[in-house]
Protein backbone atom coordinates (compact mmCIF):
# COMPACT_ATOMS: atom_id res chain seq x y z
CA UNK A 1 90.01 108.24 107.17
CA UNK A 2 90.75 111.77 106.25
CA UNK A 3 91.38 112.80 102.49
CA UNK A 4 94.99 113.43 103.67
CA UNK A 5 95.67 109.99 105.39
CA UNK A 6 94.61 108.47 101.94
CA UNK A 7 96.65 110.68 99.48
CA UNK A 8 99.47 109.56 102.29
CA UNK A 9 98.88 106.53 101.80
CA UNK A 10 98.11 106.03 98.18
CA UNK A 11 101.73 108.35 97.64
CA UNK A 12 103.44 105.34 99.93
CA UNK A 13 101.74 102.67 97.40
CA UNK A 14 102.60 104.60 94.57
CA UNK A 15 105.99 105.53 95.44
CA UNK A 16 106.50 101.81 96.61
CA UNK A 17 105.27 100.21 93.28
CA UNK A 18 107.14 102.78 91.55
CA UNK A 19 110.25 102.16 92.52
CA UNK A 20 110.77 98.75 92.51
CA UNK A 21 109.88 98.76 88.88
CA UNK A 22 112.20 101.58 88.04
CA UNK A 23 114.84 99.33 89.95
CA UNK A 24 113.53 96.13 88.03
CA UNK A 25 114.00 97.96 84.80
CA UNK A 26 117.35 99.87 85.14
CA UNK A 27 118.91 96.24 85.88
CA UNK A 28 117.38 94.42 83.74
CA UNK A 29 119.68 91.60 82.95
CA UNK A 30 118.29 91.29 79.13
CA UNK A 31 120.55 94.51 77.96
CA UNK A 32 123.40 94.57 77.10
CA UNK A 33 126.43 94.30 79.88
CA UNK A 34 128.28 97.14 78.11
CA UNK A 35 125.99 99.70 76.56
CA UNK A 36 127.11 103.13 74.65
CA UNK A 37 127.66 105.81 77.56
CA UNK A 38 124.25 107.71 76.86
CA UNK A 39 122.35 103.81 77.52
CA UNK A 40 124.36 103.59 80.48
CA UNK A 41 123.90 107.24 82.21
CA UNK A 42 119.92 106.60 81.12
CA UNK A 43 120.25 103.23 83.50
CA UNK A 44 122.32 105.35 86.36
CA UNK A 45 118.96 108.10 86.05
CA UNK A 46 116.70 105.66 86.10
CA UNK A 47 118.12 103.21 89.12
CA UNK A 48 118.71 106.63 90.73
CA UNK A 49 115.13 107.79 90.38
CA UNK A 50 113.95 104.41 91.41
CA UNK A 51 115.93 105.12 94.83
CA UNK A 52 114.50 108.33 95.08
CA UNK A 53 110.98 106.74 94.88
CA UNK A 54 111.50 103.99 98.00
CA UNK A 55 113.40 106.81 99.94
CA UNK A 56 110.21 108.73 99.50
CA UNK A 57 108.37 106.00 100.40
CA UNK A 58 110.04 104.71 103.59
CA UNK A 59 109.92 108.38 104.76
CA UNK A 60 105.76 108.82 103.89
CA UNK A 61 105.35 105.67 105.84
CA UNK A 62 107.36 106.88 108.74
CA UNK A 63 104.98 109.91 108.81
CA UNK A 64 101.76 107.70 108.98
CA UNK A 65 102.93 105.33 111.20
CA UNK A 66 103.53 108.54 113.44
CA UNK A 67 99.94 109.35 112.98
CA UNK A 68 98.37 105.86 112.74
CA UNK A 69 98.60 102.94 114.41
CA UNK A 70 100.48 99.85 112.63
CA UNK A 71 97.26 97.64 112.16
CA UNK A 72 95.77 100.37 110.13
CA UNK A 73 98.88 101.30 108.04
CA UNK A 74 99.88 98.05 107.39
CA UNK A 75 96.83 96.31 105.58
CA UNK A 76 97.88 98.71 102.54
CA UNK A 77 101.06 97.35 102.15
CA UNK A 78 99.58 94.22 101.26
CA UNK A 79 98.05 95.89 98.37
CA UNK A 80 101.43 96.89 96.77
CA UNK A 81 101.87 92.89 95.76
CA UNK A 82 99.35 93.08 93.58
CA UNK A 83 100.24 96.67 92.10
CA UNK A 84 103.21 95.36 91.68
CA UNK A 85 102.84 92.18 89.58
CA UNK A 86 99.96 94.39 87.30
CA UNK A 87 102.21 97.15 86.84
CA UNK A 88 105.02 94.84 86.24
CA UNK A 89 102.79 93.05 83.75
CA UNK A 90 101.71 96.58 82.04
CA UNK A 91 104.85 98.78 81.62
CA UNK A 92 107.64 96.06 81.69
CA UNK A 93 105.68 93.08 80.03
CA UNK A 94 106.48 90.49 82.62
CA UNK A 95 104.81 87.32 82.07
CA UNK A 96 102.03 86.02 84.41
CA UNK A 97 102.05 83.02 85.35
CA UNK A 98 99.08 81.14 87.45
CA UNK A 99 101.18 80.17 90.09
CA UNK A 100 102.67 83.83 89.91
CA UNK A 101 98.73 85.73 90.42
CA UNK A 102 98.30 82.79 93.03
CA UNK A 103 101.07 83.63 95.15
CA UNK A 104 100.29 87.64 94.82
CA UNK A 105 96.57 87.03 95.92
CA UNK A 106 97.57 84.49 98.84
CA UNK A 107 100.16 87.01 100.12
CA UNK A 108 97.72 89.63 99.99
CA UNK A 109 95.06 87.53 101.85
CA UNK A 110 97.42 86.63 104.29
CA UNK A 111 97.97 90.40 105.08
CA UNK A 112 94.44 90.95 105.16
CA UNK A 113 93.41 88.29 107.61
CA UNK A 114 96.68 88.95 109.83
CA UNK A 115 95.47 92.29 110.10
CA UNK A 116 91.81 91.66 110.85
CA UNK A 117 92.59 89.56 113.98
């Protein structure tokens, strides 16, 4: 693997993880349904940027999978589970649950093993 094809892919990870918890924040169902204007064009910049970060995604993942074959690509994406439920633990203070980590860790497993066979 080539110092490129791992920025690539770490960008698609990153960019992955990233948005869903910019998505996960800006609805957040805990505020409130009516916030002051500035609260609510924060929320619009904030859903929009978490767009902006799966659009980037989906496209960096087009590009490797052009360069790449699937069963090389796609063990990564198992990884963003994980990243997800840590960052989502970190920066949004989710709570973790047992059966929560045990899910995350069997789904990325399954990844793993699907794409060793």
């Amino acid at each position: 693997m080539t110092p490129w094809t791992l920025f690539l892919i770490l960008t698609a990870l990153g960019t992955l993880v990233a948005g869903q918890l910019l998505l996960k924040w800006a609805l957040n169902e805990d505020e409130d349904p009516a916030p002051p204007r500035p609260a609510r064009q924060r929320r619009a910049l904030v859903f929009a940027g978490g767009i902006l970060s799966m659009t980037i995604s989906f496209f960096v993942n087009l590009g490797l999978l052009q360069q790449h074959d699937l069963s090389f690509v796609f063990p990564f994406q198992g990884l963003s589970v994980i990243m997800v439920v840590a960052c989502a633990w970190l920066f949004l203070k989710e709570r973790l649950t047992l059966p929560l980590v045990g899910g995350a860790l069997l789904i990325t497993a399954g990844v793993i093993l699907v794409s060793a066979s």
